[in-house]
PDB file of N, CA and C in Angstrom:
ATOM      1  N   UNK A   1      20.728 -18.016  -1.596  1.00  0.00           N
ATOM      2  CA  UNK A   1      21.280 -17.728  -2.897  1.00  0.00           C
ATOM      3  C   UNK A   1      20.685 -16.406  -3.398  1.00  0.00           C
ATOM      4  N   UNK A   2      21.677 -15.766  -3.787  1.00  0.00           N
ATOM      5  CA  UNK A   2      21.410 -14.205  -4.551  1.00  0.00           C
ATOM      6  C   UNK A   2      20.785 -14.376  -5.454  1.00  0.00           C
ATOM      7  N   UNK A   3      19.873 -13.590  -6.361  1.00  0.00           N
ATOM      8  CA  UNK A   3      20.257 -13.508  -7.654  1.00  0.00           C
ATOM      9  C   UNK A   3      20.306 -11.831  -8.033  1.00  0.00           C
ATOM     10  N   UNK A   4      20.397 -11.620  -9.259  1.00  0.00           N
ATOM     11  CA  UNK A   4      19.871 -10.259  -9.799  1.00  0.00           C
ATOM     12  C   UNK A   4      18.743  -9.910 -10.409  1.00  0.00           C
ATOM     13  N   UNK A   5      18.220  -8.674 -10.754  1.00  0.00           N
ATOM     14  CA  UNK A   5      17.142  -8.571 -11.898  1.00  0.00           C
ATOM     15  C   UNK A   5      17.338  -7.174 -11.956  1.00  0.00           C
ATOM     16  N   UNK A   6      17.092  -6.953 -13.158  1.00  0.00           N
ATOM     17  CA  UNK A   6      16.810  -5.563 -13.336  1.00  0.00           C
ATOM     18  C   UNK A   6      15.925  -5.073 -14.531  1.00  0.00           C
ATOM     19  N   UNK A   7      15.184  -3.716 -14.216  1.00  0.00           N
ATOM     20  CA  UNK A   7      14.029  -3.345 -15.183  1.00  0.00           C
ATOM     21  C   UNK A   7      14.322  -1.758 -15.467  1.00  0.00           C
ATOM     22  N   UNK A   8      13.461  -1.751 -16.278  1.00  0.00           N
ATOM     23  CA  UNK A   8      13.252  -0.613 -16.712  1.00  0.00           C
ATOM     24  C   UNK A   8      12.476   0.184 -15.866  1.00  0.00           C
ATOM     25  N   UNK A   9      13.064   1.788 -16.311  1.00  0.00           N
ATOM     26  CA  UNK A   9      11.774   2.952 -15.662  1.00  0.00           C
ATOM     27  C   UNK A   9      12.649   4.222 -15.980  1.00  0.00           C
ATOM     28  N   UNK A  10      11.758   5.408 -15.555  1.00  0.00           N
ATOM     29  CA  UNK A  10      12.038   6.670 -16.302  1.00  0.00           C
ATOM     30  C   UNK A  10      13.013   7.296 -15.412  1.00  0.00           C
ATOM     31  N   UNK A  11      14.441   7.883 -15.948  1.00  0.00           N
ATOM     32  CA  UNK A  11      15.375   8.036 -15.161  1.00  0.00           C
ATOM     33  C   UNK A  11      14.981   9.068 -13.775  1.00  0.00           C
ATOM     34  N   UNK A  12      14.286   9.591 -14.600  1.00  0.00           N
ATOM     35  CA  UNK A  12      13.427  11.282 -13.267  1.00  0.00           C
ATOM     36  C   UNK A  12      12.861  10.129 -12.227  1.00  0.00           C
ATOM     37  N   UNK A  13      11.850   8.834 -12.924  1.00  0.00           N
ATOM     38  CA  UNK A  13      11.222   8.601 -11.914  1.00  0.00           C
ATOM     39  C   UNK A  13      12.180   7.492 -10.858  1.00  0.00           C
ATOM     40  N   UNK A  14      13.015   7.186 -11.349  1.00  0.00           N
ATOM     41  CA  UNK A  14      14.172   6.705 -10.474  1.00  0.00           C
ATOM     42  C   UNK A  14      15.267   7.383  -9.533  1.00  0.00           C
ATOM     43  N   UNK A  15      15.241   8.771 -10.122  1.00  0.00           N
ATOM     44  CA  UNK A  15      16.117   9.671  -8.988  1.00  0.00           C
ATOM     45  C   UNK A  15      15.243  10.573  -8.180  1.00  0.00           C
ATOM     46  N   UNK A  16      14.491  10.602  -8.669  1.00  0.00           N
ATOM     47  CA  UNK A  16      13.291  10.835  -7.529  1.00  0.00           C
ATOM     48  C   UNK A  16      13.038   9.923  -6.020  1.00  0.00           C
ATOM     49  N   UNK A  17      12.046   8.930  -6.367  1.00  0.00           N
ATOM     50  CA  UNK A  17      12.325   8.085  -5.802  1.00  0.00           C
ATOM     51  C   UNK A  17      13.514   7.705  -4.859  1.00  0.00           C
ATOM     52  N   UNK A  18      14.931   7.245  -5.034  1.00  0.00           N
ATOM     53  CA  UNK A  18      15.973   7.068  -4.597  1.00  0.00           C
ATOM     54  C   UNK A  18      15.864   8.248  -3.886  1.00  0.00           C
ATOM     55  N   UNK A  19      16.266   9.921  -4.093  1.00  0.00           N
ATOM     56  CA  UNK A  19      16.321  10.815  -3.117  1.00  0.00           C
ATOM     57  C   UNK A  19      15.166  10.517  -2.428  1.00  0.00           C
ATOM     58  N   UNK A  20      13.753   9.991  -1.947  1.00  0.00           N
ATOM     59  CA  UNK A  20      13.004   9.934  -1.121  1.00  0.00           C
ATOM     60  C   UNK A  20      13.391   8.880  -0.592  1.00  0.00           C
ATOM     61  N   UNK A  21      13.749   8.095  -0.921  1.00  0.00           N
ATOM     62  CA  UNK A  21      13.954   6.326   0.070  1.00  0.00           C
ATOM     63  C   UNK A  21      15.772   7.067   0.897  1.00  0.00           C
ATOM     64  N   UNK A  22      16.411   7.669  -0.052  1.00  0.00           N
ATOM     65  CA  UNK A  22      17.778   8.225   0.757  1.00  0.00           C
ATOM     66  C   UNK A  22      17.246   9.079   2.063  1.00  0.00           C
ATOM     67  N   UNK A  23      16.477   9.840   1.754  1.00  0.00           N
ATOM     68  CA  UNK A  23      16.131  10.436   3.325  1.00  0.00           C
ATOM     69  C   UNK A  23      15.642  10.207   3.774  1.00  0.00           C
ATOM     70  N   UNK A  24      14.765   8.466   3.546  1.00  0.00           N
ATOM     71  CA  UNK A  24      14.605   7.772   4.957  1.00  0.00           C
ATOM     72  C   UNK A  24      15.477   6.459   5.054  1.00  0.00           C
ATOM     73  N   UNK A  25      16.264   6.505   4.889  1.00  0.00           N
ATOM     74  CA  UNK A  25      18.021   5.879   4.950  1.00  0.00           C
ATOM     75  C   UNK A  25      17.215   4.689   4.589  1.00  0.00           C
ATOM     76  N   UNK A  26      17.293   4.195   3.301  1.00  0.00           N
ATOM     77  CA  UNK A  26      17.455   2.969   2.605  1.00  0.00           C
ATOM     78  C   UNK A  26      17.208   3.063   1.234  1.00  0.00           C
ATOM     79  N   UNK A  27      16.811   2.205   0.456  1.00  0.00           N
ATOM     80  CA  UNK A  27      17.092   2.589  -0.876  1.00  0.00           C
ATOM     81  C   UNK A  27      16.410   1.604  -2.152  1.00  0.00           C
ATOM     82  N   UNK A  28      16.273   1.622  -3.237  1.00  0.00           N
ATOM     83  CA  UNK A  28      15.734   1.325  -3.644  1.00  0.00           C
ATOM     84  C   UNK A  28      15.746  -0.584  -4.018  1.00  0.00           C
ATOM     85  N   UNK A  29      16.573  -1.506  -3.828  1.00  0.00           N
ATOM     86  CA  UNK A  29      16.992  -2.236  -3.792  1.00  0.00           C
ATOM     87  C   UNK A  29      16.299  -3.494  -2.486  1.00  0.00           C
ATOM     88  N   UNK A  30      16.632  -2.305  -1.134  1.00  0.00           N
ATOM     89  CA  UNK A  30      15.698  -2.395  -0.219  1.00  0.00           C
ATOM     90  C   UNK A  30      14.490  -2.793  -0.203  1.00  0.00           C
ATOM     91  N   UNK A  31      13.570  -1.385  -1.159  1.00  0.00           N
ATOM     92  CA  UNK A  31      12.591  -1.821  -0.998  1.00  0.00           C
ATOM     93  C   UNK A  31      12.031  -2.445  -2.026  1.00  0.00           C
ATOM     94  N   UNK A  32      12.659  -2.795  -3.161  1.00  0.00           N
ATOM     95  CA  UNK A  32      12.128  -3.769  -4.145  1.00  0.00           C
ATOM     96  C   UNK A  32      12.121  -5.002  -3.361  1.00  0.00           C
ATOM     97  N   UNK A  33      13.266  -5.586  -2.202  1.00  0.00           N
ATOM     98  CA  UNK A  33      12.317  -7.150  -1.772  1.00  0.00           C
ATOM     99  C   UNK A  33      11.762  -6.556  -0.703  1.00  0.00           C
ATOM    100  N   UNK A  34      11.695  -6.012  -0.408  1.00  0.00           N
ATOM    101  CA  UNK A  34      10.654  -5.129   0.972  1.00  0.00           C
ATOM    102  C   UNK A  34       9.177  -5.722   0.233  1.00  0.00           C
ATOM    103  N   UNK A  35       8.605  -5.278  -0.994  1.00  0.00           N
ATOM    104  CA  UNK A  35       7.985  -5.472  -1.542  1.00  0.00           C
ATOM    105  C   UNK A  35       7.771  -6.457  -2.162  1.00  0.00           C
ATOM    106  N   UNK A  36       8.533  -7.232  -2.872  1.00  0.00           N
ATOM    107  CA  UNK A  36       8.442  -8.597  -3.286  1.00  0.00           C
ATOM    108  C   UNK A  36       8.322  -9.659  -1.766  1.00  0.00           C
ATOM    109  N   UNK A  37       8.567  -9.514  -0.768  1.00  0.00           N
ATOM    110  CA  UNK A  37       8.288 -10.088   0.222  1.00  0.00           C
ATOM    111  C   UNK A  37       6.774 -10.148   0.671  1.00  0.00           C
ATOM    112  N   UNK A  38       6.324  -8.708   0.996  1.00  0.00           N
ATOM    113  CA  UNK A  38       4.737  -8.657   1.016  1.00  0.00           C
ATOM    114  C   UNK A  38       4.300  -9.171   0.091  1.00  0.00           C
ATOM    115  N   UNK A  39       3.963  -9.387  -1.303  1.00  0.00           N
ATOM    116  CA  UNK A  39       3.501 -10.568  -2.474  1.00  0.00           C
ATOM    117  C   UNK A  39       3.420 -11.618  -1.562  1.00  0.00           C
ATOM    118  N   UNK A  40       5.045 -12.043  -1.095  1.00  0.00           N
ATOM    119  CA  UNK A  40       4.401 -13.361  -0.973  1.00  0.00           C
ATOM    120  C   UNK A  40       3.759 -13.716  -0.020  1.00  0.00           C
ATOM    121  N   UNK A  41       3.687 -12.861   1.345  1.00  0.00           N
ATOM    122  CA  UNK A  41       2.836 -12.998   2.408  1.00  0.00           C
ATOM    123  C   UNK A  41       1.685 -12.337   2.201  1.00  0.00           C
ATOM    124  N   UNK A  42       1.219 -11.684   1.287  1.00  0.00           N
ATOM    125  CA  UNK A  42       0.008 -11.284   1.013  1.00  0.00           C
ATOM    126  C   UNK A  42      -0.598 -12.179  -0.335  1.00  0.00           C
ATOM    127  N   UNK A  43      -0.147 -12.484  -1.015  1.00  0.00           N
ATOM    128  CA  UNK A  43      -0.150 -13.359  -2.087  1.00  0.00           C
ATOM    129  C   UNK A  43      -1.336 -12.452  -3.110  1.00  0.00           C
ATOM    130  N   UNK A  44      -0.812 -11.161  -2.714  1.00  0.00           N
ATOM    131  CA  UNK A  44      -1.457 -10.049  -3.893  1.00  0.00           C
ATOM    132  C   UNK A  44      -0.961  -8.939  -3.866  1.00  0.00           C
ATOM    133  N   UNK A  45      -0.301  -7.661  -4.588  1.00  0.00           N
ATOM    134  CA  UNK A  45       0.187  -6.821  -4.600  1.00  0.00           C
ATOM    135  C   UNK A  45      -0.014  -5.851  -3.447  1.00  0.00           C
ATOM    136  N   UNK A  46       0.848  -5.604  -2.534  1.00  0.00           N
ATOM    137  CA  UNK A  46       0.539  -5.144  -1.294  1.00  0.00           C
ATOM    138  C   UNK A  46       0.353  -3.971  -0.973  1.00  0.00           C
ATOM    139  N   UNK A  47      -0.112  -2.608  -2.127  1.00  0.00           N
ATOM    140  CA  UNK A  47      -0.932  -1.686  -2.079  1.00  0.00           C
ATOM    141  C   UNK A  47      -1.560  -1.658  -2.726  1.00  0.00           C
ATOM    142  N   UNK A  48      -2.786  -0.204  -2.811  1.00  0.00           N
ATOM    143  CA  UNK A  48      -3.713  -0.266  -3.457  1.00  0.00           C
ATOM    144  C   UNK A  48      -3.502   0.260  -4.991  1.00  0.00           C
ATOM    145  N   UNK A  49      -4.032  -0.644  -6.014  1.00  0.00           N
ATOM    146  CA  UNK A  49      -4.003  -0.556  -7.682  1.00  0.00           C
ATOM    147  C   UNK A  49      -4.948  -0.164  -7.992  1.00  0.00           C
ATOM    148  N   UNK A  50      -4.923   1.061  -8.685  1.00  0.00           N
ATOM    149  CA  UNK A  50      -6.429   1.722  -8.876  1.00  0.00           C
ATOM    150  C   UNK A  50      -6.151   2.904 -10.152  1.00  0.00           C
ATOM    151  N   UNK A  51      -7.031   3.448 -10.557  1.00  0.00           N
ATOM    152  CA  UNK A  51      -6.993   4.101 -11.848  1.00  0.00           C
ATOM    153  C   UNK A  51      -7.190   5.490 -11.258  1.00  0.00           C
ATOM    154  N   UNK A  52      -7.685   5.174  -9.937  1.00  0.00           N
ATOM    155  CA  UNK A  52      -7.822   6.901  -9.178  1.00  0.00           C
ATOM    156  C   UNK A  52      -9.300   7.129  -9.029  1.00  0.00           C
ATOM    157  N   UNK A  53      -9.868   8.050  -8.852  1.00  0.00           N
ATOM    158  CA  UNK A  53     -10.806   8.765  -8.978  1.00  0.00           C
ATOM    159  C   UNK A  53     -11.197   9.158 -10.056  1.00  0.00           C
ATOM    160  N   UNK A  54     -12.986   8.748 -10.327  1.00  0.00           N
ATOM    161  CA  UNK A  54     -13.260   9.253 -11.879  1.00  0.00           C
ATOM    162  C   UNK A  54     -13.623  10.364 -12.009  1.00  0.00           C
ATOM    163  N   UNK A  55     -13.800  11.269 -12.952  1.00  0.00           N
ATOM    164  CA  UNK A  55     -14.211  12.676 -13.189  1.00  0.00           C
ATOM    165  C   UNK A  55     -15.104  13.094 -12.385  1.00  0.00           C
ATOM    166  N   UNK A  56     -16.453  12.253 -12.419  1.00  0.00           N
ATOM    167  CA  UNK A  56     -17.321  12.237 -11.817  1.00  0.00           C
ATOM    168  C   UNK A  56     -17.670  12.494  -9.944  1.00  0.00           C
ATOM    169  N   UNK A  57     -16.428  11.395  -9.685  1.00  0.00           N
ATOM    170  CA  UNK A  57     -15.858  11.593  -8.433  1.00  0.00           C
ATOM    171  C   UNK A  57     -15.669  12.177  -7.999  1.00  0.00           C
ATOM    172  N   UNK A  58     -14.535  13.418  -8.957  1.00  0.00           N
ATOM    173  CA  UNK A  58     -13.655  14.185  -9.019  1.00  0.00           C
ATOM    174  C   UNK A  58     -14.105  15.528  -8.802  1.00  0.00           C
ATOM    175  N   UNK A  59     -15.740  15.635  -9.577  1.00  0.00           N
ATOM    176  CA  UNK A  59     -16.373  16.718  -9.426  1.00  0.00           C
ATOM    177  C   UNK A  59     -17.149  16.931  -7.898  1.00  0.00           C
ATOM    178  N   UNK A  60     -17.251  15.877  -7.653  1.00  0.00           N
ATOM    179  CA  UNK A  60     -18.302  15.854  -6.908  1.00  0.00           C
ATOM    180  C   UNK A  60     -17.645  16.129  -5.178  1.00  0.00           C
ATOM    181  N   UNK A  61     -16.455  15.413  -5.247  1.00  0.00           N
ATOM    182  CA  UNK A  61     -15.598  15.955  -4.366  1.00  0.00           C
ATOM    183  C   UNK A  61     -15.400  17.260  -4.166  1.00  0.00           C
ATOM    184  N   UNK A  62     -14.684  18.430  -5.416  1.00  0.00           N
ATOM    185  CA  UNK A  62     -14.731  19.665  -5.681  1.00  0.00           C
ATOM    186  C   UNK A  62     -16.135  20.640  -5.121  1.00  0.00           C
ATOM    187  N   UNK A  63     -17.137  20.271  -5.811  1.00  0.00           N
ATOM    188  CA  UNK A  63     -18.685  20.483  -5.372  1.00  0.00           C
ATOM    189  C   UNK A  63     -19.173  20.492  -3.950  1.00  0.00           C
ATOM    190  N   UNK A  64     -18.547  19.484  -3.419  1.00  0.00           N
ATOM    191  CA  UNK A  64     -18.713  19.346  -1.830  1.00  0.00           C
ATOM    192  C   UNK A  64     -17.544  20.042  -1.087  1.00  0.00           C
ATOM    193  N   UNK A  65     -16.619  20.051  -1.775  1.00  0.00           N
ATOM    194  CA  UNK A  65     -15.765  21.224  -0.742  1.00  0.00           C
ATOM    195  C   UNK A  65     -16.176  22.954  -0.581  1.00  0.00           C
ATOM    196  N   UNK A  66     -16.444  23.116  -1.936  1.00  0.00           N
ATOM    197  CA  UNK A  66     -17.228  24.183  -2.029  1.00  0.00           C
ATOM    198  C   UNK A  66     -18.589  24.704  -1.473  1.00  0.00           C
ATOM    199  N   UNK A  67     -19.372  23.788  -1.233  1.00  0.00           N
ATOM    200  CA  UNK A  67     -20.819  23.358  -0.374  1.00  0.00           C
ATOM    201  C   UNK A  67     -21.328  23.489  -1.450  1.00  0.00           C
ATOM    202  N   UNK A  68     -21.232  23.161  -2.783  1.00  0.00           N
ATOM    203  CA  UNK A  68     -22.422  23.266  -4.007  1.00  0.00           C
ATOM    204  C   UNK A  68     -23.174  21.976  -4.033  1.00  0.00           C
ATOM    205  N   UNK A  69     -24.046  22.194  -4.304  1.00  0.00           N
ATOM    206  CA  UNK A  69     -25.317  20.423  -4.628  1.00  0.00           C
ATOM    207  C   UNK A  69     -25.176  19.828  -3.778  1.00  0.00           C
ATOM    208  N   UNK A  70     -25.248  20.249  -2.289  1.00  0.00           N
ATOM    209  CA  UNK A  70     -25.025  19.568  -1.327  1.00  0.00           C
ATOM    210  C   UNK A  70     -26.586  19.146  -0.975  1.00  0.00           C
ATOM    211  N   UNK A  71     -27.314  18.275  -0.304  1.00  0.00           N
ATOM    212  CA  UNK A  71     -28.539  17.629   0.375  1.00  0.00           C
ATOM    213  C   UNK A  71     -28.396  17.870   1.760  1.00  0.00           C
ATOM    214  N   UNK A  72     -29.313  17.948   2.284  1.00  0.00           N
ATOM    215  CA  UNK A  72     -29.457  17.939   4.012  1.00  0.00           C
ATOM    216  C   UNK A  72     -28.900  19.244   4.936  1.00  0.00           C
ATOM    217  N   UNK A  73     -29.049  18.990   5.427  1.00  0.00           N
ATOM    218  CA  UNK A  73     -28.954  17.972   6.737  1.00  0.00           C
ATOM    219  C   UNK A  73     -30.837  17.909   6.447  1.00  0.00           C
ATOM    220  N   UNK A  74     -30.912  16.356   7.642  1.00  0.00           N
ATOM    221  CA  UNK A  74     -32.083  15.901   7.451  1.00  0.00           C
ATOM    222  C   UNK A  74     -32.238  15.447   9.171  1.00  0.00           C
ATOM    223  N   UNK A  75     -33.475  15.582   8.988  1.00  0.00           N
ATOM    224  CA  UNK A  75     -33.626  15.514  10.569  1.00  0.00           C
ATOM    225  C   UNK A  75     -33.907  13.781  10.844  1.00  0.00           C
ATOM    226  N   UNK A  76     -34.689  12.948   9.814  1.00  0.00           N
ATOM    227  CA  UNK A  76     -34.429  11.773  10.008  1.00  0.00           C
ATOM    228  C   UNK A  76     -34.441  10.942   9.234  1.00  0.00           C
ATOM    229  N   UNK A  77     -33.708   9.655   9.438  1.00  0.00           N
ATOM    230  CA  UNK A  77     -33.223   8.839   7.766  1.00  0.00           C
ATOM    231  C   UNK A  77     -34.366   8.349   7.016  1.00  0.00           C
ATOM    232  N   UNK A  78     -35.446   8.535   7.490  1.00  0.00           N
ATOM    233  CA  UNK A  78     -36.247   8.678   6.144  1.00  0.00           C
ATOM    234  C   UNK A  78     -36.503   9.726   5.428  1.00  0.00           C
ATOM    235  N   UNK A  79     -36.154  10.733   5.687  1.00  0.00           N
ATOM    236  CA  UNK A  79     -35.497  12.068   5.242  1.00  0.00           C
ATOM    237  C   UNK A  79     -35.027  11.585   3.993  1.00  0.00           C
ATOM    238  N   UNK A  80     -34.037  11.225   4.458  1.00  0.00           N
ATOM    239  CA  UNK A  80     -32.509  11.315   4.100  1.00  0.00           C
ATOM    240  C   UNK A  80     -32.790   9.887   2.547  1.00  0.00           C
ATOM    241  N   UNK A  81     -33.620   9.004   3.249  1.00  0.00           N
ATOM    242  CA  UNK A  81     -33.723   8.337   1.894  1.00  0.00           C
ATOM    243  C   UNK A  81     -34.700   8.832   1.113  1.00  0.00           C
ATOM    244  N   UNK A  82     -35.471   9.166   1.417  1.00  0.00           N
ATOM    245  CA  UNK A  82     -36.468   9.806   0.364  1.00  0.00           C
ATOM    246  C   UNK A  82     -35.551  10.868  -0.615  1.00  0.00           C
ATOM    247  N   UNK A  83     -34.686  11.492   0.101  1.00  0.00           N
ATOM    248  CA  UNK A  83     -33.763  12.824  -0.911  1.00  0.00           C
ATOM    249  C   UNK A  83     -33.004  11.432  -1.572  1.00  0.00           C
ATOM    250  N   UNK A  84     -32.484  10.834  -0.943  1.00  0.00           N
ATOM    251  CA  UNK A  84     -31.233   9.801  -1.732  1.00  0.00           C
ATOM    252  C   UNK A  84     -31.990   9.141  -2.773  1.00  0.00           C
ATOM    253  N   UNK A  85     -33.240   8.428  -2.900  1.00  0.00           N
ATOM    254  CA  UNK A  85     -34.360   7.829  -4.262  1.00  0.00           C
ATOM    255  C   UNK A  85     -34.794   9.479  -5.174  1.00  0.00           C
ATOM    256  N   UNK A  86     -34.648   9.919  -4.481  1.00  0.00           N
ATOM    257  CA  UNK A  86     -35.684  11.532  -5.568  1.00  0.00           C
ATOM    258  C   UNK A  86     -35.820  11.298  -6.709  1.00  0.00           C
ATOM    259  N   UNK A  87     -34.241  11.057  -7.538  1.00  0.00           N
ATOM    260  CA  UNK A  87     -33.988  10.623  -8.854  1.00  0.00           C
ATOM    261  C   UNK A  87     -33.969   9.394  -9.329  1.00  0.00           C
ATOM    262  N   UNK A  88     -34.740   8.755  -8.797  1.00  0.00           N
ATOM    263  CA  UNK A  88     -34.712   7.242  -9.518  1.00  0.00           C
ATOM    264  C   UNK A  88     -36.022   7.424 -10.277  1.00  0.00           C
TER     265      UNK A  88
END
Protein backbone atom coordinates (compact mmCIF):
# COMPACT_ATOMS: atom_id res chain seq x y z
CA UNK A 1 0.00 0.00 0.00
CA UNK A 2 1.10 3.55 -1.15
CA UNK A 3 0.72 6.36 0.70
CA UNK A 4 1.76 10.11 0.29
CA UNK A 5 3.49 12.81 2.39
CA UNK A 6 4.70 15.87 1.75
CA UNK A 7 6.88 18.72 3.52
CA UNK A 8 8.19 21.67 3.40
CA UNK A 9 11.70 23.21 2.27
CA UNK A 10 13.32 26.13 0.49
CA UNK A 11 12.46 26.15 -3.20
CA UNK A 12 16.52 26.84 -4.17
CA UNK A 13 17.12 24.07 -1.76
CA UNK A 14 14.81 21.73 -3.64
CA UNK A 15 15.94 22.54 -7.23
CA UNK A 16 19.18 22.21 -6.31
CA UNK A 17 19.11 19.11 -4.95
CA UNK A 18 16.72 17.52 -7.70
CA UNK A 19 19.35 18.85 -10.48
CA UNK A 20 22.02 16.77 -8.40
CA UNK A 21 19.93 13.51 -7.82
CA UNK A 22 18.82 14.22 -11.94
CA UNK A 23 22.43 13.73 -12.91
CA UNK A 24 22.73 10.76 -11.13
CA UNK A 25 19.40 9.51 -12.75
CA UNK A 26 16.97 9.39 -9.86
CA UNK A 27 15.28 11.77 -7.90
CA UNK A 28 14.09 13.04 -5.06
CA UNK A 29 11.17 10.82 -4.15
CA UNK A 30 13.70 8.02 -4.64
CA UNK A 31 15.69 9.00 -2.26
CA UNK A 32 13.34 10.10 0.42
CA UNK A 33 12.47 6.10 0.95
CA UNK A 34 16.06 5.35 0.01
CA UNK A 35 16.39 7.03 3.27
CA UNK A 36 13.46 6.31 5.24
CA UNK A 37 14.44 2.68 4.59
CA UNK A 38 17.99 3.03 6.20
CA UNK A 39 16.00 4.42 9.59
CA UNK A 40 14.57 1.46 9.67
CA UNK A 41 17.47 -0.86 9.21
CA UNK A 42 19.62 1.32 11.07
CA UNK A 43 17.02 2.31 13.56
CA UNK A 44 18.87 5.85 13.66
CA UNK A 45 19.27 8.49 11.11
CA UNK A 46 21.61 7.08 8.59
CA UNK A 47 24.16 9.94 8.30
CA UNK A 48 26.12 11.92 10.27
CA UNK A 49 24.06 14.93 12.45
CA UNK A 50 26.37 17.33 13.64
CA UNK A 51 26.62 21.14 14.15
CA UNK A 52 30.07 20.95 12.23
CA UNK A 53 33.20 22.03 13.45
CA UNK A 54 33.67 24.55 16.29
CA UNK A 55 35.59 27.78 15.86
CA UNK A 56 38.07 26.47 17.82
CA UNK A 57 38.41 23.48 15.59
CA UNK A 58 38.13 25.61 12.89
CA UNK A 59 41.16 27.59 13.84
CA UNK A 60 43.19 25.12 14.64
CA UNK A 61 42.71 23.26 11.46
CA UNK A 62 43.59 26.68 9.52
CA UNK A 63 46.82 26.99 11.95
CA UNK A 64 47.94 23.57 11.01
CA UNK A 65 47.60 23.96 7.39
CA UNK A 66 49.60 26.88 7.56
CA UNK A 67 52.32 25.10 9.96
CA UNK A 68 51.54 27.79 12.77
CA UNK A 69 51.53 26.41 16.64
CA UNK A 70 52.48 23.35 15.43
CA UNK A 71 54.54 20.81 18.31
CA UNK A 72 57.11 18.26 17.28
CA UNK A 73 58.14 16.22 15.71
CA UNK A 74 59.39 14.34 18.79
CA UNK A 75 61.72 11.73 18.81
CA UNK A 76 59.86 9.71 21.52
CA UNK A 77 56.29 9.48 23.05
CA UNK A 78 57.40 10.62 26.10
CA UNK A 79 58.38 13.51 24.23
CA UNK A 80 55.42 13.87 22.85
CA UNK A 81 53.44 13.60 26.20
CA UNK A 82 55.33 15.73 28.19
CA UNK A 83 54.63 18.66 25.19
CA UNK A 84 50.84 17.29 25.16
CA UNK A 85 50.54 17.93 29.58
CA UNK A 86 52.87 21.34 29.28
CA UNK A 87 49.61 23.22 29.88
CA UNK A 88 47.85 21.52 32.40
Amino acid sequence: MNTTYSFRTDKQVKDEASLVLGNLGTDLSTVFNMCMRQIILKQAVPFEVSMGYNRETLQALRDAKEGKDLIGPFDTIEEMKQALHAED
